[in-house]
C-alpha atoms as a PDB file:
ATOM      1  CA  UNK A   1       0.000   0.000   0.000  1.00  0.00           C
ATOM      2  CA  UNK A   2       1.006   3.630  -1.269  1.00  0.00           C
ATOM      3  CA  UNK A   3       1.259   6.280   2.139  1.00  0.00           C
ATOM      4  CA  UNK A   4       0.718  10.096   1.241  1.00  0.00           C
ATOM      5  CA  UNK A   5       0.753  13.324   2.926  1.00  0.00           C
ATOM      6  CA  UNK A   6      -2.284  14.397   4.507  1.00  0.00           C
ATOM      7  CA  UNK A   7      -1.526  18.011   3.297  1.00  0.00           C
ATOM      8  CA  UNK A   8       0.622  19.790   6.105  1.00  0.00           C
ATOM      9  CA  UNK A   9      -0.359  17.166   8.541  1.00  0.00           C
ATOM     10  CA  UNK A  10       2.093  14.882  10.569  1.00  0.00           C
ATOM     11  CA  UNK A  11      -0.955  11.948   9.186  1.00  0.00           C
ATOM     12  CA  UNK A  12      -0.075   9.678   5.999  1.00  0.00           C
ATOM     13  CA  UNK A  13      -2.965   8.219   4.851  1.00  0.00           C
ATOM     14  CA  UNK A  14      -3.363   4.943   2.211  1.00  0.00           C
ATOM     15  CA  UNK A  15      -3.855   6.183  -0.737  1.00  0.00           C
ATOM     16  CA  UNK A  16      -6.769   3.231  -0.914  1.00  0.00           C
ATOM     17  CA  UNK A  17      -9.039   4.909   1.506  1.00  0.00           C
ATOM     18  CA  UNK A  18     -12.750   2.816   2.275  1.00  0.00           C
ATOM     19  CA  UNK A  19     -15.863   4.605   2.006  1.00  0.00           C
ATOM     20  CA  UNK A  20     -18.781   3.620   4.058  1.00  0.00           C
ATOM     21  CA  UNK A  21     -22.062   5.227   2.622  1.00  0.00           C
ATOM     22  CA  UNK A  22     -23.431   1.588   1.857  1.00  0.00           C
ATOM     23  CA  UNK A  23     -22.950   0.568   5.715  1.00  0.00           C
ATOM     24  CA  UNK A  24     -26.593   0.166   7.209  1.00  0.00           C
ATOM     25  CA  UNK A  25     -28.763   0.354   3.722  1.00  0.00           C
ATOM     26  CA  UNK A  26     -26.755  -1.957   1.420  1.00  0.00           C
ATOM     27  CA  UNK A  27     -24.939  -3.651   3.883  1.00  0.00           C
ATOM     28  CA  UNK A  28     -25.398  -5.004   7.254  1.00  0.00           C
ATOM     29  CA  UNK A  29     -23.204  -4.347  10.708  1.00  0.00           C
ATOM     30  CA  UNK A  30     -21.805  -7.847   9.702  1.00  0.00           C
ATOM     31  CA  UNK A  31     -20.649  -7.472   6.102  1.00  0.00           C
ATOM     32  CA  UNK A  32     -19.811  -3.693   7.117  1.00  0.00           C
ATOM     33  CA  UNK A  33     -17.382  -5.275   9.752  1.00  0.00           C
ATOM     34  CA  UNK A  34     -15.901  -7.476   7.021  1.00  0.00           C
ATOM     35  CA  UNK A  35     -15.221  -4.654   4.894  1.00  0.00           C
ATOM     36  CA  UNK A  36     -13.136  -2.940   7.951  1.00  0.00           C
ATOM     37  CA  UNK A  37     -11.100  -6.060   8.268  1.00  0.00           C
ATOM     38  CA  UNK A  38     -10.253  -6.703   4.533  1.00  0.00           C
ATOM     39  CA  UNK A  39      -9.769  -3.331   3.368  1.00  0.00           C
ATOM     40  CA  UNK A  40      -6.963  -3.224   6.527  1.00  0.00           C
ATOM     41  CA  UNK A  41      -5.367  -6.303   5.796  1.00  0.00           C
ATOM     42  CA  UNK A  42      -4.456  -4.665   2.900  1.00  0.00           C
ATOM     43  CA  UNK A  43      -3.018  -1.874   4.372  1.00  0.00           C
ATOM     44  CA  UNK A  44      -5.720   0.689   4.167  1.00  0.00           C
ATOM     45  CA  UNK A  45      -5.585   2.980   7.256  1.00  0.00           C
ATOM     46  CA  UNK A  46      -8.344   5.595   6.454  1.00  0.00           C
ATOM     47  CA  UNK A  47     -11.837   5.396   6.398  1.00  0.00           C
ATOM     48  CA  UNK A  48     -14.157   7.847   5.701  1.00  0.00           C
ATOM     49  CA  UNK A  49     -17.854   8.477   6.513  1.00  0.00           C
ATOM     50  CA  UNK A  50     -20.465  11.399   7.711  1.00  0.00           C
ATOM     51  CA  UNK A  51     -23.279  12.031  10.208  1.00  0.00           C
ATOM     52  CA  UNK A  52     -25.847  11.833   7.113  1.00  0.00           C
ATOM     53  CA  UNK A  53     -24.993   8.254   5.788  1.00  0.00           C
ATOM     54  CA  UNK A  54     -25.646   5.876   5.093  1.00  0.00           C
ATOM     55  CA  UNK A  55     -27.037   6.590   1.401  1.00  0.00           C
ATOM     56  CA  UNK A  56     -29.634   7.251  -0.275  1.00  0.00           C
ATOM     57  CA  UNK A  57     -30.656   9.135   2.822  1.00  0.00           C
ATOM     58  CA  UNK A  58     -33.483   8.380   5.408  1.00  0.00           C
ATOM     59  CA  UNK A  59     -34.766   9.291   8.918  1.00  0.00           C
ATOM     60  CA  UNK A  60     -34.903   5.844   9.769  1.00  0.00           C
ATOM     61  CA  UNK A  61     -31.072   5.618   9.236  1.00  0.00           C
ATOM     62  CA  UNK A  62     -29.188   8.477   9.736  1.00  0.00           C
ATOM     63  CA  UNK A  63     -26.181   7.748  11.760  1.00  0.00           C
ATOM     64  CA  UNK A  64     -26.570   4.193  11.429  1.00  0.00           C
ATOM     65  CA  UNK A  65     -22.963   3.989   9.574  1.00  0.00           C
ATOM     66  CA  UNK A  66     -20.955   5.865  11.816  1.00  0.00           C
ATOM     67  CA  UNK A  67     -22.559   3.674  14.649  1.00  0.00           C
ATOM     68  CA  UNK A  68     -21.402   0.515  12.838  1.00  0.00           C
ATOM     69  CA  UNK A  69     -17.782   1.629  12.473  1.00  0.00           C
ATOM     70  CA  UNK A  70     -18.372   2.813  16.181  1.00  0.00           C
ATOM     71  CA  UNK A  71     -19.381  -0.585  17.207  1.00  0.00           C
ATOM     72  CA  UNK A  72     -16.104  -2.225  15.546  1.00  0.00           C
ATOM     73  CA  UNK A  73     -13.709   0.654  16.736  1.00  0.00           C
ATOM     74  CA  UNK A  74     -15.265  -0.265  20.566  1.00  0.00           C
ATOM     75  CA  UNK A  75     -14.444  -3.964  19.948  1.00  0.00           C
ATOM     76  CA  UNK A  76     -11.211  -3.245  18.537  1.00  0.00           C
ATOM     77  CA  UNK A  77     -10.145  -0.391  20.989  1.00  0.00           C
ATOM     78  CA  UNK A  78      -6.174  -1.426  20.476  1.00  0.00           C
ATOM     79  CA  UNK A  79      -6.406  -0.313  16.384  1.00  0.00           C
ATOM     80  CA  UNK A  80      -8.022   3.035  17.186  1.00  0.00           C
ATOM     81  CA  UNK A  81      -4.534   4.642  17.045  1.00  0.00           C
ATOM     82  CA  UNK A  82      -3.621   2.930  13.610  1.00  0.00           C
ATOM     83  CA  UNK A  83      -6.327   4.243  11.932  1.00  0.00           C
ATOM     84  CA  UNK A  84      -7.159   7.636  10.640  1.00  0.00           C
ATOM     85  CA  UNK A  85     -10.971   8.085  10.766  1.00  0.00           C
ATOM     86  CA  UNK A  86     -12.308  10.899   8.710  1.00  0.00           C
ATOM     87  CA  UNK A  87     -16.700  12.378   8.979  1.00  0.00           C
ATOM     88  CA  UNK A  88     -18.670  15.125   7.544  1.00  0.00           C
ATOM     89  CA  UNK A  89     -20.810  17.474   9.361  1.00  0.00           C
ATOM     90  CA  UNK A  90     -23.546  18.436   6.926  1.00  0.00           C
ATOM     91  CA  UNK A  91     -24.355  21.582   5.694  1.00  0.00           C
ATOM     92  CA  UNK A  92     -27.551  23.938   4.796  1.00  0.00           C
ATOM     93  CA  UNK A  93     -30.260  21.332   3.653  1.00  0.00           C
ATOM     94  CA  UNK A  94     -34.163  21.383   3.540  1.00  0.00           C
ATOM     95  CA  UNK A  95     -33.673  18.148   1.836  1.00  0.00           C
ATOM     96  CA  UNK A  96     -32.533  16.900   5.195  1.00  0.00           C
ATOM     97  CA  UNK A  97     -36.016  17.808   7.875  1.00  0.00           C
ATOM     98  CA  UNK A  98     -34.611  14.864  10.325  1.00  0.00           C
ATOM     99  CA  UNK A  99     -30.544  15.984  10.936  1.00  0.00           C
ATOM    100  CA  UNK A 100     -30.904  18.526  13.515  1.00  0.00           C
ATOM    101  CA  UNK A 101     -34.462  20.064  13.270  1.00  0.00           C
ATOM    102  CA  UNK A 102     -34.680  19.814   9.629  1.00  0.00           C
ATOM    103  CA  UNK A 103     -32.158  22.931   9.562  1.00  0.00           C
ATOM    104  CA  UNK A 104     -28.958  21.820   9.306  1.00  0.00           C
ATOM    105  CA  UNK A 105     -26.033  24.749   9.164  1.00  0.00           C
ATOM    106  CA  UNK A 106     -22.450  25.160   9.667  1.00  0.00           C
ATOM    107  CA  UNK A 107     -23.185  27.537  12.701  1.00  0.00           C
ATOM    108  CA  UNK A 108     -21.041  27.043  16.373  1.00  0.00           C
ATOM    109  CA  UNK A 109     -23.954  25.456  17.787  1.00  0.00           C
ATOM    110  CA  UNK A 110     -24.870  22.668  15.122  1.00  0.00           C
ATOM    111  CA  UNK A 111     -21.137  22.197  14.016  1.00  0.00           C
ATOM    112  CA  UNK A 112     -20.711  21.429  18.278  1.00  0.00           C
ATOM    113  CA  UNK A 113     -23.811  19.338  18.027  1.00  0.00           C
ATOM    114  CA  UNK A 114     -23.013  17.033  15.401  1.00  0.00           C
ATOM    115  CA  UNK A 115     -19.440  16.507  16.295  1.00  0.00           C
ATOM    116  CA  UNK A 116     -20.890  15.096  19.819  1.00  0.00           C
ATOM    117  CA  UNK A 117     -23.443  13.388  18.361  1.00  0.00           C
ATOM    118  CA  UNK A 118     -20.545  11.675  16.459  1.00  0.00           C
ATOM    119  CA  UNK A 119     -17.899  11.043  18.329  1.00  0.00           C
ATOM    120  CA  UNK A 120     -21.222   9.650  20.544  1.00  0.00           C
ATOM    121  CA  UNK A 121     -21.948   7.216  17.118  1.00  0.00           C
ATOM    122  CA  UNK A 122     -18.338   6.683  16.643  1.00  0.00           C
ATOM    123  CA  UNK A 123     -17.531   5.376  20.362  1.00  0.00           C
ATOM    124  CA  UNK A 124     -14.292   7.633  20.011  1.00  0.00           C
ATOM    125  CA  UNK A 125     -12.594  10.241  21.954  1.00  0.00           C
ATOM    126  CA  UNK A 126     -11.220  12.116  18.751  1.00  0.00           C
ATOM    127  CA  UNK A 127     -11.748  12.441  14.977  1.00  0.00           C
ATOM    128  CA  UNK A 128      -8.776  12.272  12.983  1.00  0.00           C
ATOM    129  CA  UNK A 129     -10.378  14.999   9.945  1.00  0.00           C
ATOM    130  CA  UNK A 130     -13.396  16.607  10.296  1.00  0.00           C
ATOM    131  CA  UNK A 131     -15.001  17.997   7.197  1.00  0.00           C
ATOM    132  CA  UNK A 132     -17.785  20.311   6.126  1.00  0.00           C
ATOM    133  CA  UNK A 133     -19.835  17.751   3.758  1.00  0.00           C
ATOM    134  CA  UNK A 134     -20.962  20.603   1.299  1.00  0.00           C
ATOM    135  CA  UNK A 135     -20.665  24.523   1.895  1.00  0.00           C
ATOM    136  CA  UNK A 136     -23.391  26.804   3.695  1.00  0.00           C
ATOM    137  CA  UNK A 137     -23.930  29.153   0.437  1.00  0.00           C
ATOM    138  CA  UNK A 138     -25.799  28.728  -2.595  1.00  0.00           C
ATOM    139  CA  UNK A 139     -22.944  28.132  -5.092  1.00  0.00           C
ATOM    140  CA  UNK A 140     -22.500  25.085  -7.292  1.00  0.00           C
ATOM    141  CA  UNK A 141     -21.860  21.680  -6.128  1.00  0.00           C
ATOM    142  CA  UNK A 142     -23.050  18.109  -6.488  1.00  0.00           C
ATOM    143  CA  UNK A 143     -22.363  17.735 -10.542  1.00  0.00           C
ATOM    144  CA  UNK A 144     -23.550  21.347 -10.765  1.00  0.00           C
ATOM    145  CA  UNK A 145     -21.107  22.902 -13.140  1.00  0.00           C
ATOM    146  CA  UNK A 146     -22.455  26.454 -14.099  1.00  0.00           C
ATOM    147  CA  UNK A 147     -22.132  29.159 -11.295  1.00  0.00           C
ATOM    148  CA  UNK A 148     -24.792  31.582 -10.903  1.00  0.00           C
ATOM    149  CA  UNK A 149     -24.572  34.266  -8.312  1.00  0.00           C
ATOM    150  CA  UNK A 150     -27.555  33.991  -5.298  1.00  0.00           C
ATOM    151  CA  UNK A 151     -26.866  36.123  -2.686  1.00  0.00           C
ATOM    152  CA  UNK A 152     -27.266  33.740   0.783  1.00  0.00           C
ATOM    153  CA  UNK A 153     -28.182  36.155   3.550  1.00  0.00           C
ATOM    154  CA  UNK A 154     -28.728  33.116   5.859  1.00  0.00           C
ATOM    155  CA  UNK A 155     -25.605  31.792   4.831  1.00  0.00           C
ATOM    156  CA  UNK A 156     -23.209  31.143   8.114  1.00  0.00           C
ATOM    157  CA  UNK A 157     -19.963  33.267   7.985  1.00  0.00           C
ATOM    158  CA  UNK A 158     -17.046  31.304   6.905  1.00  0.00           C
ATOM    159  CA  UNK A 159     -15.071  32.759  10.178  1.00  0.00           C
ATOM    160  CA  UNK A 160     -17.700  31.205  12.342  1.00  0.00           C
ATOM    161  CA  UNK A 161     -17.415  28.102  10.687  1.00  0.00           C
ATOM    162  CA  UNK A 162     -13.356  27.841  10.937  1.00  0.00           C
ATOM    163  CA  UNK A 163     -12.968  29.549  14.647  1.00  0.00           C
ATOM    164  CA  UNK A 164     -15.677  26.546  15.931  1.00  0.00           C
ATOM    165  CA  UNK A 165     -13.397  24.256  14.221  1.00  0.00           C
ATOM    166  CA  UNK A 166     -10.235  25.521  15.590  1.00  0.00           C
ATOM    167  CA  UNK A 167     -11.632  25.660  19.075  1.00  0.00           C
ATOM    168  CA  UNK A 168     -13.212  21.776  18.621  1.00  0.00           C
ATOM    169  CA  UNK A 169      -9.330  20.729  17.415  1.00  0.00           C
ATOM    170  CA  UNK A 170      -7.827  22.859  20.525  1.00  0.00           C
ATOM    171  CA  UNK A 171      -9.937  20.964  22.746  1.00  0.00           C
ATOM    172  CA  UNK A 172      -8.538  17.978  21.245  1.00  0.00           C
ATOM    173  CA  UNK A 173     -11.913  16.517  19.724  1.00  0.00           C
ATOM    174  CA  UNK A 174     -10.485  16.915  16.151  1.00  0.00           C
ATOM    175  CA  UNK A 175      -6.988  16.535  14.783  1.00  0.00           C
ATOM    176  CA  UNK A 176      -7.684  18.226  11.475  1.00  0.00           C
ATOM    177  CA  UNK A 177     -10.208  19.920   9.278  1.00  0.00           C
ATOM    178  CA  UNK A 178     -11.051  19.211   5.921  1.00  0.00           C
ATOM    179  CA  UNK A 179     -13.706  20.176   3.062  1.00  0.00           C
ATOM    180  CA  UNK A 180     -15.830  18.582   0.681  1.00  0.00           C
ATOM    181  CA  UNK A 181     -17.657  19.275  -2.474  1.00  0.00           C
ATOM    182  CA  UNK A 182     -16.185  23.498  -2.045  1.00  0.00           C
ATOM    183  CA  UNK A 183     -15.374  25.478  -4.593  1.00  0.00           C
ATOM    184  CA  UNK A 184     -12.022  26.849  -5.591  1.00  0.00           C
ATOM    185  CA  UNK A 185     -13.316  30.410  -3.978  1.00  0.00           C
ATOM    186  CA  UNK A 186     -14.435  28.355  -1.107  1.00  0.00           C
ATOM    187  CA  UNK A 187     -10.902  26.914  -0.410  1.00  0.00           C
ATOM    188  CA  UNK A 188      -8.706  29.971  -0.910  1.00  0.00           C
ATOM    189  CA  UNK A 189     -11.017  31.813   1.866  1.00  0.00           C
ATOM    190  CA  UNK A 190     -10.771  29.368   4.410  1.00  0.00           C
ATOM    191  CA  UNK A 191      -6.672  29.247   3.622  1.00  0.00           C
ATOM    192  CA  UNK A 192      -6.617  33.139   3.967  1.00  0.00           C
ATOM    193  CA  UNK A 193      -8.712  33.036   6.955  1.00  0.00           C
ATOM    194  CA  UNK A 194      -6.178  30.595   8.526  1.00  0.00           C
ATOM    195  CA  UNK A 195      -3.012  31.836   8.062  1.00  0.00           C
ATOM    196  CA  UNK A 196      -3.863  35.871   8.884  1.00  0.00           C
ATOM    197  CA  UNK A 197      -5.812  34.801  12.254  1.00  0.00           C
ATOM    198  CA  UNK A 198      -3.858  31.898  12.983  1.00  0.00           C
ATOM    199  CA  UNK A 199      -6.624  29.543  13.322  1.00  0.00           C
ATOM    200  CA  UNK A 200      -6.707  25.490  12.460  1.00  0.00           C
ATOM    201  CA  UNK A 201      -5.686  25.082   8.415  1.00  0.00           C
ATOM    202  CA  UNK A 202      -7.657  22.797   6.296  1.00  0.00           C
ATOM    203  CA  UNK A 203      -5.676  19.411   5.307  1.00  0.00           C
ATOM    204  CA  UNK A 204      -8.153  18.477   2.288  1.00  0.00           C
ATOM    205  CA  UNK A 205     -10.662  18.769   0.528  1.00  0.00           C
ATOM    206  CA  UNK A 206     -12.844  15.564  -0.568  1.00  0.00           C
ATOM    207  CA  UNK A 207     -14.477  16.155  -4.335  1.00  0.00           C
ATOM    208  CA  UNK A 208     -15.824  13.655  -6.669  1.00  0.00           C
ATOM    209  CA  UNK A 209     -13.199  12.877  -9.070  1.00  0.00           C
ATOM    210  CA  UNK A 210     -13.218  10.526 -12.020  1.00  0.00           C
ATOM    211  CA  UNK A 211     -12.444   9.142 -15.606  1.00  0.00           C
ATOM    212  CA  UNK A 212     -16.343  10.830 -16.162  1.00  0.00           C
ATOM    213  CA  UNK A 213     -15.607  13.697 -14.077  1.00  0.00           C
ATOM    214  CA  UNK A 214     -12.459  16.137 -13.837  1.00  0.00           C
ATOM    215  CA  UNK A 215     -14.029  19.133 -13.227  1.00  0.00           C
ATOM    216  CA  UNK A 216     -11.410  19.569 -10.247  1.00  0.00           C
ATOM    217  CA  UNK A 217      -9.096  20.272 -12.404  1.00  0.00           C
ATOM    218  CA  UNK A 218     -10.530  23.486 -14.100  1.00  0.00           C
ATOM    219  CA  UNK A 219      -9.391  25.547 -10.412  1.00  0.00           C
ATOM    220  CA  UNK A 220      -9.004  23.400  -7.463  1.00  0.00           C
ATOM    221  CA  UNK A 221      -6.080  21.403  -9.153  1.00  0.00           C
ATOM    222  CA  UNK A 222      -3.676  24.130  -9.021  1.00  0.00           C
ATOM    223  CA  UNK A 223      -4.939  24.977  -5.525  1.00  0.00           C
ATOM    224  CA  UNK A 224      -4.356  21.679  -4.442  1.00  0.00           C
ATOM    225  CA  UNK A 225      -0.584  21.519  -5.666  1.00  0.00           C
ATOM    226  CA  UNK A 226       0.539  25.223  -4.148  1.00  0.00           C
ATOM    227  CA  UNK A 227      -1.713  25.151  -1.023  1.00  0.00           C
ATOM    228  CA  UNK A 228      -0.669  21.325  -0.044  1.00  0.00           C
ATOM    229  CA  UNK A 229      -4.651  20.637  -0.059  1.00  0.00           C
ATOM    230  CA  UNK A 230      -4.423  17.181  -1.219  1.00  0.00           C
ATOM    231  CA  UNK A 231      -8.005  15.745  -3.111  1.00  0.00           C
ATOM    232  CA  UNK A 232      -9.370  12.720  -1.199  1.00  0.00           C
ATOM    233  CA  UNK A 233     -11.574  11.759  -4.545  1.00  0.00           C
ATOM    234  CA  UNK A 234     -15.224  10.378  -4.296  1.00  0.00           C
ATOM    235  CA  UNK A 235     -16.538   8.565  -6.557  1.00  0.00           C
ATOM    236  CA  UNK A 236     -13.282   7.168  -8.933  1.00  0.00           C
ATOM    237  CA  UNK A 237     -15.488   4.177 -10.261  1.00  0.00           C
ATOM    238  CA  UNK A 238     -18.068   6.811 -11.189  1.00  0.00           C
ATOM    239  CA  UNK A 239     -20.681   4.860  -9.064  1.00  0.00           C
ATOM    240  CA  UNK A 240     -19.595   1.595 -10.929  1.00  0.00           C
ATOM    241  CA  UNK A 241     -20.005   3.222 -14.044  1.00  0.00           C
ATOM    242  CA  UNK A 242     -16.594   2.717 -14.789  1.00  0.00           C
ATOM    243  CA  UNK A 243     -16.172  -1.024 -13.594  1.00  0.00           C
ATOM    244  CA  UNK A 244     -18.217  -1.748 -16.965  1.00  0.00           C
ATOM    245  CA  UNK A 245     -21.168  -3.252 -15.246  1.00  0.00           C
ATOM    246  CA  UNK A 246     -23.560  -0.854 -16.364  1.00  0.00           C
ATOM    247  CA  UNK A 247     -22.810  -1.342 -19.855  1.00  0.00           C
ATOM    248  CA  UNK A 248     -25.451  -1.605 -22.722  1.00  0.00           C
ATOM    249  CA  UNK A 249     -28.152  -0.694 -20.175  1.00  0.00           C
ATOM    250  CA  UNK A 250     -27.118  -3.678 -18.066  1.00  0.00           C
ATOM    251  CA  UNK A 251     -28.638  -3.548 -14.659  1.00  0.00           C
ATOM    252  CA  UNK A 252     -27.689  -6.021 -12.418  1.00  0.00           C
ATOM    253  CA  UNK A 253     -30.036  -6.588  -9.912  1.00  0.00           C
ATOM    254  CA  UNK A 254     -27.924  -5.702  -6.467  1.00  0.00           C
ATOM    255  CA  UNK A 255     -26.052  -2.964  -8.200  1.00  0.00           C
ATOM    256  CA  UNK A 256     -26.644   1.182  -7.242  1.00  0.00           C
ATOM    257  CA  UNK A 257     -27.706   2.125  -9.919  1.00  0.00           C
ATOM    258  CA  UNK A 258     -30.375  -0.430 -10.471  1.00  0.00           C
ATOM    259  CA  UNK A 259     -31.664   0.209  -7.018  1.00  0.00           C
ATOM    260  CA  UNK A 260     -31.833   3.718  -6.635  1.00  0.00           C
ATOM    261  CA  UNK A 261     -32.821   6.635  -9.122  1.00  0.00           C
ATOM    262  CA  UNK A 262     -31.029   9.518  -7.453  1.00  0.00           C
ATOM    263  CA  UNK A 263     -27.833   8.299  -8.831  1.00  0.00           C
ATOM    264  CA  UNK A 264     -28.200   9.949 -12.212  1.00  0.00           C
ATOM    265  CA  UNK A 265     -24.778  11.855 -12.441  1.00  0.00           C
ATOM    266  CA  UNK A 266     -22.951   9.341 -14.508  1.00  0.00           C
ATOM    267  CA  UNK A 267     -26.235   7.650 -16.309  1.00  0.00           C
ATOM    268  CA  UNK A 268     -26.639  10.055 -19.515  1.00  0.00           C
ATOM    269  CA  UNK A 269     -25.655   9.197 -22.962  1.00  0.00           C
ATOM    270  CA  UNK A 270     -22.390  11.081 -23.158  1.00  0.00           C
ATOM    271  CA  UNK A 271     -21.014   9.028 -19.847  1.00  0.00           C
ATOM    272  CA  UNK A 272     -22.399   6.272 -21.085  1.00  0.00           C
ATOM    273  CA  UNK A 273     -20.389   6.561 -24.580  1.00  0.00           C
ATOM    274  CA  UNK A 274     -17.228   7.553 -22.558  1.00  0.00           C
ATOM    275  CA  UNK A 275     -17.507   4.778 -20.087  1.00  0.00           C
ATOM    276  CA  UNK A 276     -17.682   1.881 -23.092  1.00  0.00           C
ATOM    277  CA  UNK A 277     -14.733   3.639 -24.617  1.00  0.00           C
ATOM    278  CA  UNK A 278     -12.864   3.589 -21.272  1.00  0.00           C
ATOM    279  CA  UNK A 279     -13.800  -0.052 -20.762  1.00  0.00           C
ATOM    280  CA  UNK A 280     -12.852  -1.126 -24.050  1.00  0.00           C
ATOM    281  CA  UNK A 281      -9.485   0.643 -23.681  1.00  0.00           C
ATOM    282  CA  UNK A 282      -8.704  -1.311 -20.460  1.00  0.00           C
ATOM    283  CA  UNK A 283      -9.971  -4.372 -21.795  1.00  0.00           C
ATOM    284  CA  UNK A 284      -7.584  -4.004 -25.358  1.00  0.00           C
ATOM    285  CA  UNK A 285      -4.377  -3.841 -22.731  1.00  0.00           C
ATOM    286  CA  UNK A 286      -5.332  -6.659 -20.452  1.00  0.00           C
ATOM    287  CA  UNK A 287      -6.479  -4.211 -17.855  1.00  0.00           C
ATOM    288  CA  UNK A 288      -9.675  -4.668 -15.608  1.00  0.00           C
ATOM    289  CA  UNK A 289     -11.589  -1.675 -15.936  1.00  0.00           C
ATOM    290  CA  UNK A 290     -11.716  -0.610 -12.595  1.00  0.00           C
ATOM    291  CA  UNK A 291      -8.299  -0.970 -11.903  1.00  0.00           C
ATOM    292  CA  UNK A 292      -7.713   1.082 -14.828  1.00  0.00           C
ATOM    293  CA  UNK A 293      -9.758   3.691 -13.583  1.00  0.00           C
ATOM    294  CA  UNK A 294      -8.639   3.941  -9.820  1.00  0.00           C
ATOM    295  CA  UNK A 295      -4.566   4.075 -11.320  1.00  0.00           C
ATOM    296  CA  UNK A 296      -6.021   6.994 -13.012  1.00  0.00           C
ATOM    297  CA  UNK A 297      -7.283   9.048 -10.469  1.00  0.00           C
ATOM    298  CA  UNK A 298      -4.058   7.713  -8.059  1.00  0.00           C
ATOM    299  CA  UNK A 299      -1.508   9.297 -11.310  1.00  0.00           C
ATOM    300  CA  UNK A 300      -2.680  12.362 -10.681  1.00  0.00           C
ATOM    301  CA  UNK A 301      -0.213  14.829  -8.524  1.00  0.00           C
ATOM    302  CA  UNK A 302      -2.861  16.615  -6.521  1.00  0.00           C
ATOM    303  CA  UNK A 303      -4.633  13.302  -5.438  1.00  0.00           C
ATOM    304  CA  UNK A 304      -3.998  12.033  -1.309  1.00  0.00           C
ATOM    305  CA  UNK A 305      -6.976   9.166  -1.697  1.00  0.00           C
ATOM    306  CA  UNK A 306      -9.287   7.535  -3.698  1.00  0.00           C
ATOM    307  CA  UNK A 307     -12.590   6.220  -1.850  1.00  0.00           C
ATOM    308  CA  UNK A 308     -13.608   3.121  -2.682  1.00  0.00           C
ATOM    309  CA  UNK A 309     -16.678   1.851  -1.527  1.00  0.00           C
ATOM    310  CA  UNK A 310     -18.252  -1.338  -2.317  1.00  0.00           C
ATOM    311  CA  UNK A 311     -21.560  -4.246  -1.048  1.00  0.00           C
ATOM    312  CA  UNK A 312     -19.414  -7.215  -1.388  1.00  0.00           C
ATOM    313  CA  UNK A 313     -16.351  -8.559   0.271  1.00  0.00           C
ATOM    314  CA  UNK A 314     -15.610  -9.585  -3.543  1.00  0.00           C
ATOM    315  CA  UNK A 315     -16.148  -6.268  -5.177  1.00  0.00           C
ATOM    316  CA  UNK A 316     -13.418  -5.007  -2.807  1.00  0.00           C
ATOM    317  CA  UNK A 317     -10.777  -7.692  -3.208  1.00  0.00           C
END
């Protein structure tokens, strides 16, 4: 296993890391648990997952994830220092009415909140990197690629956001901050913020990143390279799309995809022309597609991680 920087950190993380949004909808505690000790047999030391999984989200499970990982760190109390566990606190939603009040924001009080709540879930003292799931402004994220200006008067001031954080890592509850699904505006105010008041610097920022998808490298790229903000990528298999399993309208009947309609990003005709190419390309050199795909994303300079998650003990061998 291949050990990188987490950006100005002391922490080097595998650059395999295991995603977990599956744990408690398309996997149980037990396979979950399976997963943990396969993925660090082979040397994976990072795992990632948020107070909002699993996925798609529900009332019924919210939290469920990070109280299965919780239940295998408390059994396994001796590994917590080996491994560098990484959540999300979630960020202004109305599509979330059940995560606290059904008005979630990146506020002191609900960033304090949820970062009890899971280290609660988590049965840990400490998070290793904490990281805003998605920002508290109206800008674009999740596949949205055009930005059009909405002014967000109820949007919480990035300096609240970063001084809770840096108070929360001087108490010793977090080790490091990260972001996810910001912008390259985003970034470059939270690094400014940082460094002129001092306060905790963000290690990383966790974007979707794929064969399908390199929109991180129109601004955030460059960021990444002179800021030491290393991308922990989501999503290098495109949801599967990549693996080739999907291919000629294939659905196989345990698969995302088949299961669940919100996972569109990847599904229209140009991604599906890409993906065949990409497969066929993979297949012409003796390659597995996936592989191919994941050594992609793991080439590139500016990547720490690649996420992998996966429903099957065989999927992730």
């Amino acid at each position: 296993m291949d050990y990188r920087p987490l950006g100005r950190t002391p922490l080097r993380i595998s650059a395999l890391g295991l995603g977990t949004m599956t744990w408690g909808e398309q996997n149980s505690e037990s396979e979950a648990h399976a997963q943990i000790e396969q993925a660090l047999a082979a040397g994976v030391n990072f795992i990632d997952t948020a107070e909002m999984y699993p996925v798609p989200p529900r009332a019924e499970t919210q939290g469920r994830t990070e109280a299965i990982l919780g239940n295998w760190l408390a059994r396994h109390s001796s590994q917590r220092d080996q491994l560098i566990i990484a959540t999300k606190v979630s960020g202004r939603a109305d599509w979330l009415p059940w995560i606290r009040g059904g008005s979630p924001r990146l506020t002191r009080t609900q960033i304090t909140a949820a970062l009890h709540a899971s280290l609660e879930r988590l049965q840990t003292d400490y998070i290793d990197l904490y990281q805003l799931h998605w920002p508290d402004r109206d800008t674009n994220f999740f596949g949205r690629l055009g930005y059009a200006h909405a002014e967000s008067p109820e949007a919480t001031p990035l300096l609240e956001t970063l001084a809770t954080l840096d108070d929360l890592v001087q108490a010793g509850k977090i080790r490091h901050i990260g972001l996810s699904n910001e912008t390259p505006w985003g970034v470059m105010r939270f690094l400014e913020l940082s460094e002129r008041l001092g306060l905790a610097r963000v290690a990383s920022i966790q974007n979707p990143y794929n064969l399908l998808n390199r929109s991180f490298e129109i601004g955030l790229a460059e960021i990444a390279h002179r800021e030491d903000v290393p991308l922990l990528a989501y999503s290098p298999l495109a949801f599967g799309v990549l693996s080739g399993k999907y291919l000629d309208g294939a659905q196989p009947p345990a698969a995302r995809l088949s299961r669940y309609e919100r996972f569109k990003r990847y599904t229209n005709p140009q991604a599906a022309a890409a993906a065949a190419a990409y497969v066929k390309l993979a297949q012409t050199h003796g390659i597995d597609p996936a592989q191919m795909a994941l050594a992609y994303v793991l080439s590139r300079p500016f990547t720490g991680a690649a996420l992998v998650g996966a429903t099957t003990v065989a999927q992730l061998a």
